[in-house]
C-alpha atoms as a PDB file:
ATOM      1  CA  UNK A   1      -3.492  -1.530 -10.746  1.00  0.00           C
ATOM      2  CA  UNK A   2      -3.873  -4.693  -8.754  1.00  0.00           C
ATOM      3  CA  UNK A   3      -6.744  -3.618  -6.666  1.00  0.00           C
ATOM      4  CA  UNK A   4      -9.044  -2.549 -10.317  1.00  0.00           C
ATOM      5  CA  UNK A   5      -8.957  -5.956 -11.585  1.00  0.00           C
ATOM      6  CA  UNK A   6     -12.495  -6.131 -11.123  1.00  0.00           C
ATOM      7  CA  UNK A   7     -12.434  -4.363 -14.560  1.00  0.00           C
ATOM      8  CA  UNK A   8     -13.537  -1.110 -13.378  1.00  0.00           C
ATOM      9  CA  UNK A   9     -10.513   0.471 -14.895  1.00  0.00           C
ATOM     10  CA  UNK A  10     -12.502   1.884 -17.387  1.00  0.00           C
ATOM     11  CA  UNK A  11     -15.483   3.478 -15.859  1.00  0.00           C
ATOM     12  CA  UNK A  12     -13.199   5.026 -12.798  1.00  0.00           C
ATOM     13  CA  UNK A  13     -13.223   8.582 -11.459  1.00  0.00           C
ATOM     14  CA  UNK A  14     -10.126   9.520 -10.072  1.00  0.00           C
ATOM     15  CA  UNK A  15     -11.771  10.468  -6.421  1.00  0.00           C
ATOM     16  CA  UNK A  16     -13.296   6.335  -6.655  1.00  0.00           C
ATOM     17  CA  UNK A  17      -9.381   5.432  -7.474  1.00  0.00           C
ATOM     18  CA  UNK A  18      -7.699   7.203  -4.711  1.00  0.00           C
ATOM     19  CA  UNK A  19     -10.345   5.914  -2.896  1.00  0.00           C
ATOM     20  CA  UNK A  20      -9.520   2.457  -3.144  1.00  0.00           C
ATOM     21  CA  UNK A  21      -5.631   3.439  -3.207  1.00  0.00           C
ATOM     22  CA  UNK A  22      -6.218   4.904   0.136  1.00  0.00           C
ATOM     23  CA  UNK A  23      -8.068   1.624   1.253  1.00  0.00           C
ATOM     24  CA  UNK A  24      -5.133  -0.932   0.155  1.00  0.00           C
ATOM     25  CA  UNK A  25      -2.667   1.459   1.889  1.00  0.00           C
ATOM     26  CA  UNK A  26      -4.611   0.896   5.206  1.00  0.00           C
ATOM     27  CA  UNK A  27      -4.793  -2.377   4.263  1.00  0.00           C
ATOM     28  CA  UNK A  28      -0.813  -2.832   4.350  1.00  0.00           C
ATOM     29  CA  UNK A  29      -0.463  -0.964   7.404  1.00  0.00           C
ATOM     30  CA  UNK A  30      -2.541  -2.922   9.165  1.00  0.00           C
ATOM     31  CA  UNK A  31      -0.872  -5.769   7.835  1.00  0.00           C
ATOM     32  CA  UNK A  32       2.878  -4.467   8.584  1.00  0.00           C
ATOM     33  CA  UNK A  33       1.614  -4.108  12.533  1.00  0.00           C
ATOM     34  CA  UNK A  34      -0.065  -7.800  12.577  1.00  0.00           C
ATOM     35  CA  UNK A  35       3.746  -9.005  11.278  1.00  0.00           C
ATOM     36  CA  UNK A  36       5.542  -6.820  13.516  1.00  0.00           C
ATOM     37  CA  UNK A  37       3.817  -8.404  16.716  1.00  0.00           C
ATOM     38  CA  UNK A  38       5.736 -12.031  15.375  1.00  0.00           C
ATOM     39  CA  UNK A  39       9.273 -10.405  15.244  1.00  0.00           C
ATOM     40  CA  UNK A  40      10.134 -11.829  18.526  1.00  0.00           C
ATOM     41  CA  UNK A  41       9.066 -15.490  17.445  1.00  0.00           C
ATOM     42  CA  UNK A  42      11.742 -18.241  16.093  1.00  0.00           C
ATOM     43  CA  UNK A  43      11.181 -16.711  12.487  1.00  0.00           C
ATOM     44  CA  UNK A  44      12.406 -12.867  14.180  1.00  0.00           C
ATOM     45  CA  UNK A  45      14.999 -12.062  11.867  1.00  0.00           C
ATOM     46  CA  UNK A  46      13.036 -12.967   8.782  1.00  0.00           C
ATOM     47  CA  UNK A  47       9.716 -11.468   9.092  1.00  0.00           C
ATOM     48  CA  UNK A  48      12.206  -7.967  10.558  1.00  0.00           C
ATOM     49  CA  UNK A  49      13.400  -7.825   7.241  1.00  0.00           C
ATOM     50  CA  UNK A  50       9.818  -9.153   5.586  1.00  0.00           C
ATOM     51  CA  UNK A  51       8.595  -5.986   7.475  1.00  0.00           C
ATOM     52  CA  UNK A  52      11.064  -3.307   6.495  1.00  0.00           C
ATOM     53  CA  UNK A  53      10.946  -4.011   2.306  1.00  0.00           C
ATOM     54  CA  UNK A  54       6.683  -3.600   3.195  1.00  0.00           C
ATOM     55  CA  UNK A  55       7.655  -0.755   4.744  1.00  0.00           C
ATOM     56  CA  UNK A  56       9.422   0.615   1.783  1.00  0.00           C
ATOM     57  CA  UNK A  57       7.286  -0.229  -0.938  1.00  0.00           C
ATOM     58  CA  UNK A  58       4.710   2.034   1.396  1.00  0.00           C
ATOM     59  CA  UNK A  59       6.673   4.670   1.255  1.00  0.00           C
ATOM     60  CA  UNK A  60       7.157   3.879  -2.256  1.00  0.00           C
ATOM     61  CA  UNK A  61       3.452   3.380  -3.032  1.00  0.00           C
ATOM     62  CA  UNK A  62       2.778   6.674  -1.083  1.00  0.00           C
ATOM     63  CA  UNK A  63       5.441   8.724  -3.172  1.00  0.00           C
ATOM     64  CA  UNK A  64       3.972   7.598  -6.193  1.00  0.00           C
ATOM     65  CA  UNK A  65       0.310   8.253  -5.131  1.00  0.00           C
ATOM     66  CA  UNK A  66       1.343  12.064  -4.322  1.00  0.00           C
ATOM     67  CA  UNK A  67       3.125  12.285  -7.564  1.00  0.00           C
ATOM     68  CA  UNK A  68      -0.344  11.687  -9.375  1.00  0.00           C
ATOM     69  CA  UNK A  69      -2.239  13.720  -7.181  1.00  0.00           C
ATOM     70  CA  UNK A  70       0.659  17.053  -7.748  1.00  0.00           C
ATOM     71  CA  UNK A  71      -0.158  15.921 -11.459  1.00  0.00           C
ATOM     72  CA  UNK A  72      -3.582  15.898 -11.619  1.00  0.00           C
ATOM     73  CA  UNK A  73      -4.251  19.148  -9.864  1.00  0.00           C
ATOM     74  CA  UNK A  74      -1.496  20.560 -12.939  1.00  0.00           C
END
C-alpha cells in the first residue's frame, strides 16, 4: 500500500497494481545486492543480519502477492 500513496488507490486496475508490486520487488532486490557488497566492511555483522530480515520480508511480500493473484483468478 506504500507504493499507491500517490492516491491512485482508487482508480487502479489490478494488472497497473501488480505492476508496480512487481517494480518495488525489483526495487528491493536490487537493494539487498547493493547491501550485500558492504558485508565485509567494519559494519559486516550488522548489515548480514540487515540483509537476511530484507530477505524475508521478500519472501514474505512475494507469498502474499501470489496469495492475491490464486485469489483473484478464483
Amino acid at each position: 500500500m506504500e507504493m499507491l500513496d500517490d492516491g491512485a488507490l482508487e482508480h487502479i486496475t489490478y494488472a497497473e497494481f501488480f505492476k508496480r508490486a512487481d517494480k518495488n520487488k525489483e526495487a528491493r532486490d536490487v537493494l539487498i545486492r547493493k547491501l550485500r557488497a558492504t558485508e565485509t566492511g567494519p559494519y559486516g555483522e550488522q548489515v548480514g543480519k540487515f540483509v537476511r530480515l530484507m530477505e524475508t520480508e521478500n519472501e514474505w511480500v512475494r507469498a502474499e502477492e501470489a496469495v492475491s493473484r490464486a485469489s483473484l483468478e478464483v
